[in-house]
C-alpha atoms as a PDB file:
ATOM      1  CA  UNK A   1      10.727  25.666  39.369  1.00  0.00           C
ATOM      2  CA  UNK A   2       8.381  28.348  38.623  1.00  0.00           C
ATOM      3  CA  UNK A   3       6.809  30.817  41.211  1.00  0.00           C
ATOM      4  CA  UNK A   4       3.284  30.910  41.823  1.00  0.00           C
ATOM      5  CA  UNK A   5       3.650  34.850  39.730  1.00  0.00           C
ATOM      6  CA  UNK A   6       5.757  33.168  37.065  1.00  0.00           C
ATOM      7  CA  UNK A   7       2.960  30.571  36.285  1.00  0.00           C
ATOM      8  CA  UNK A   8       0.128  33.433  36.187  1.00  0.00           C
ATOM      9  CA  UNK A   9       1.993  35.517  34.155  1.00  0.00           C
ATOM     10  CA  UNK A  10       2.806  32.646  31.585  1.00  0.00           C
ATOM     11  CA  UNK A  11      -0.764  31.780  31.074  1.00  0.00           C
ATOM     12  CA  UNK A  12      -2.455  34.755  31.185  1.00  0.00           C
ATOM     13  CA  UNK A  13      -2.099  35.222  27.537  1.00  0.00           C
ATOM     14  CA  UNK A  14      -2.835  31.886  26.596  1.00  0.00           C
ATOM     15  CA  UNK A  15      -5.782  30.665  28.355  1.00  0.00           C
ATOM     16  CA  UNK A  16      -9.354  30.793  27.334  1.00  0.00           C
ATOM     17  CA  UNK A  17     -11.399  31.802  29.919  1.00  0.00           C
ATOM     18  CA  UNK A  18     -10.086  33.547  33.489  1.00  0.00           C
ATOM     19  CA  UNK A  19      -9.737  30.633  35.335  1.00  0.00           C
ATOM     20  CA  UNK A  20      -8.744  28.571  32.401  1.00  0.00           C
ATOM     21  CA  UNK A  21      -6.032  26.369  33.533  1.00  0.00           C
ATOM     22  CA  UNK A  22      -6.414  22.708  32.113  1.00  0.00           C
ATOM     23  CA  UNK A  23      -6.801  24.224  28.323  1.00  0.00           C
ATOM     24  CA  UNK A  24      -4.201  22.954  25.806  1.00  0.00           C
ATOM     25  CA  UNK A  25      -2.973  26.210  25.365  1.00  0.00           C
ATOM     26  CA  UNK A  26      -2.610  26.831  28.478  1.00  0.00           C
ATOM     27  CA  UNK A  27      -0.606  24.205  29.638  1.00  0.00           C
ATOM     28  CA  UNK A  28       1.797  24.426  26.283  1.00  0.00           C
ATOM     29  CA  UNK A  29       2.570  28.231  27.679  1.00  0.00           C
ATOM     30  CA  UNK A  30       3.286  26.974  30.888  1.00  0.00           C
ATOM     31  CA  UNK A  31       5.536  24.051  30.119  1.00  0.00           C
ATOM     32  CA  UNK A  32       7.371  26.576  27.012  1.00  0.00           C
ATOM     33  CA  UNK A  33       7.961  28.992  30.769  1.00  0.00           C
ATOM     34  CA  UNK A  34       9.321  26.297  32.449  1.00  0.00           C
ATOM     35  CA  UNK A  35      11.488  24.148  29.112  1.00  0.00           C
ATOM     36  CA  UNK A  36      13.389  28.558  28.859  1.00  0.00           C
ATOM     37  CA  UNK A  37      14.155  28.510  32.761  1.00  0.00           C
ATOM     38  CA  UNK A  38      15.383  24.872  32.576  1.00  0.00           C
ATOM     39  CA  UNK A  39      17.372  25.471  29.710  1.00  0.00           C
ATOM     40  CA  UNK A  40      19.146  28.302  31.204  1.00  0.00           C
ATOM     41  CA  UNK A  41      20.048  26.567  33.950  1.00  0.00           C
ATOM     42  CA  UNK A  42      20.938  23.538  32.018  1.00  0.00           C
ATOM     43  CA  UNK A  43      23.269  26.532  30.335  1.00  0.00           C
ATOM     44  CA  UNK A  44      25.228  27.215  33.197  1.00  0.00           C
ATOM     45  CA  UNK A  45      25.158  23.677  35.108  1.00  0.00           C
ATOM     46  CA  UNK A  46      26.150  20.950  32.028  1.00  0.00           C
ATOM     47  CA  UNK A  47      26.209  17.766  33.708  1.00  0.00           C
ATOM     48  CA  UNK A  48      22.775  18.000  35.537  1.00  0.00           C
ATOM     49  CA  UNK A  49      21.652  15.023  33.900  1.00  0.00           C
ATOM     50  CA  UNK A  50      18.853  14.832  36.382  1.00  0.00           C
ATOM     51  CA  UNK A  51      17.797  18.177  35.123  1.00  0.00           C
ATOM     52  CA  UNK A  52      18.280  16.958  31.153  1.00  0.00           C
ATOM     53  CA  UNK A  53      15.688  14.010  32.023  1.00  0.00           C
ATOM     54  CA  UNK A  54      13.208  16.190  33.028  1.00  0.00           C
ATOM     55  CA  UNK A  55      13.250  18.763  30.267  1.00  0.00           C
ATOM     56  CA  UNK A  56      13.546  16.281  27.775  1.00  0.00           C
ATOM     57  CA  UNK A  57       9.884  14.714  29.300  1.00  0.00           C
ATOM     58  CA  UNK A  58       8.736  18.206  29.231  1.00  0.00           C
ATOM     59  CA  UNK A  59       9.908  19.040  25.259  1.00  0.00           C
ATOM     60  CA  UNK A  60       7.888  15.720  24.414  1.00  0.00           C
ATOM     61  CA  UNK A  61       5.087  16.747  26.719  1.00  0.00           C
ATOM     62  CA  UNK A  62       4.433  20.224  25.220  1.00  0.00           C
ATOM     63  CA  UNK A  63       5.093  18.269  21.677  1.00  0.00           C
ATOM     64  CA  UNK A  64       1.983  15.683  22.547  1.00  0.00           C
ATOM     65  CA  UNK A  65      -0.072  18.832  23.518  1.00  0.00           C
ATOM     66  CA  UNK A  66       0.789  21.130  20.455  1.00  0.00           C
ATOM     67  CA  UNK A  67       0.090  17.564  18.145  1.00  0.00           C
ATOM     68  CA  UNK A  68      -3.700  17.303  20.031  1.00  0.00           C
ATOM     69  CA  UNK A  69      -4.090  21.156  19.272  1.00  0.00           C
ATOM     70  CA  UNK A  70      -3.248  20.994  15.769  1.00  0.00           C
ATOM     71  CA  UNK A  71      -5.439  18.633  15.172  1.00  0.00           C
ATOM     72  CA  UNK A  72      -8.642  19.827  17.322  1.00  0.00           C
ATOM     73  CA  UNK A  73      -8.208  23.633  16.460  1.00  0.00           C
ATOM     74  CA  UNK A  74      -5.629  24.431  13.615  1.00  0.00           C
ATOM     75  CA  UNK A  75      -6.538  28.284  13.819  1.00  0.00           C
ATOM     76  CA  UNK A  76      -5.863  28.101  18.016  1.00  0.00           C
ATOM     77  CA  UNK A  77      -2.569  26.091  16.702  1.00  0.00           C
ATOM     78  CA  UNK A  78      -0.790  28.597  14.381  1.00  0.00           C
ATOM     79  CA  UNK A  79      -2.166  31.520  16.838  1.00  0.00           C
ATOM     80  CA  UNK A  80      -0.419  29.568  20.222  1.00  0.00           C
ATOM     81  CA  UNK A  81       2.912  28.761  18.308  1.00  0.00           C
ATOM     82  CA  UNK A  82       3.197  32.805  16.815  1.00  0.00           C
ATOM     83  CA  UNK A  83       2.447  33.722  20.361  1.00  0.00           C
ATOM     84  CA  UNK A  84       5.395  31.521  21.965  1.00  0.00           C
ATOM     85  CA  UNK A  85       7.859  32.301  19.256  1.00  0.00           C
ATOM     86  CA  UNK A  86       7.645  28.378  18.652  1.00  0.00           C
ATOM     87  CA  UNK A  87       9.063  27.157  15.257  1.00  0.00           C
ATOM     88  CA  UNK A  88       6.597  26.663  12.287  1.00  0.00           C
END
C-alpha cells in the first residue's frame, strides 16, 4: 500500500493539471507505483497468492488504461510509456 507522499510523488509527473487526479495518465503512474512495490514484495514473500490476485487485476487494469490512451491521444501514449520505462 502506498503512502499518501508515495501517491503524490508518483503522479506529479504525470498528471495534467495540479489537481489532476482522474486523468489516464495519471492513474497508469499510480497503478505502475503500486504493480513495482507489489512486485517486490511478491519477490521476497512467493506464496502470497492473495497478493498475486491483486497485482495481476492491477497489470490488466493499467493495460485497459494504456489501450484507452493509445487510442484517444497516441502522442500522450508514447510520452506516458517513455516516462514509466514501460515496454514499447
Amino acid at each position: 500500500m502506498l503512502s499518501k507522499r508515495k501517491k503524490a510523488n508518483a503522479m506529479k509527473d504525470a498528471r495534467r493539471h495540479d489537481s489532476d487526479t482522474g486523468s489516464p495518465e495519471a492513474q497508469v503512474a499510480l497503478l505502475t507505483k503500486q504493480i513495482n512495490e507489489l512486485s517486490a514484495h511478491l519477490k521476497k514473500n512467493a506464496k502470497d497468492f492473495h497478493s498475486r490476485r491483486g497485482l495481476l487485476q492491477m497489470v490488466a487494469d493499467r493495460r485497459k488504461h494504456l489501450k484507452y490512451l493509445a487510442r484517444k491521444d497516441e502522442s500522450a501514449y508514447q510520452a506516458l510509456i517513455t516516462k514509466l520505462g514501460l515496454k514499447k
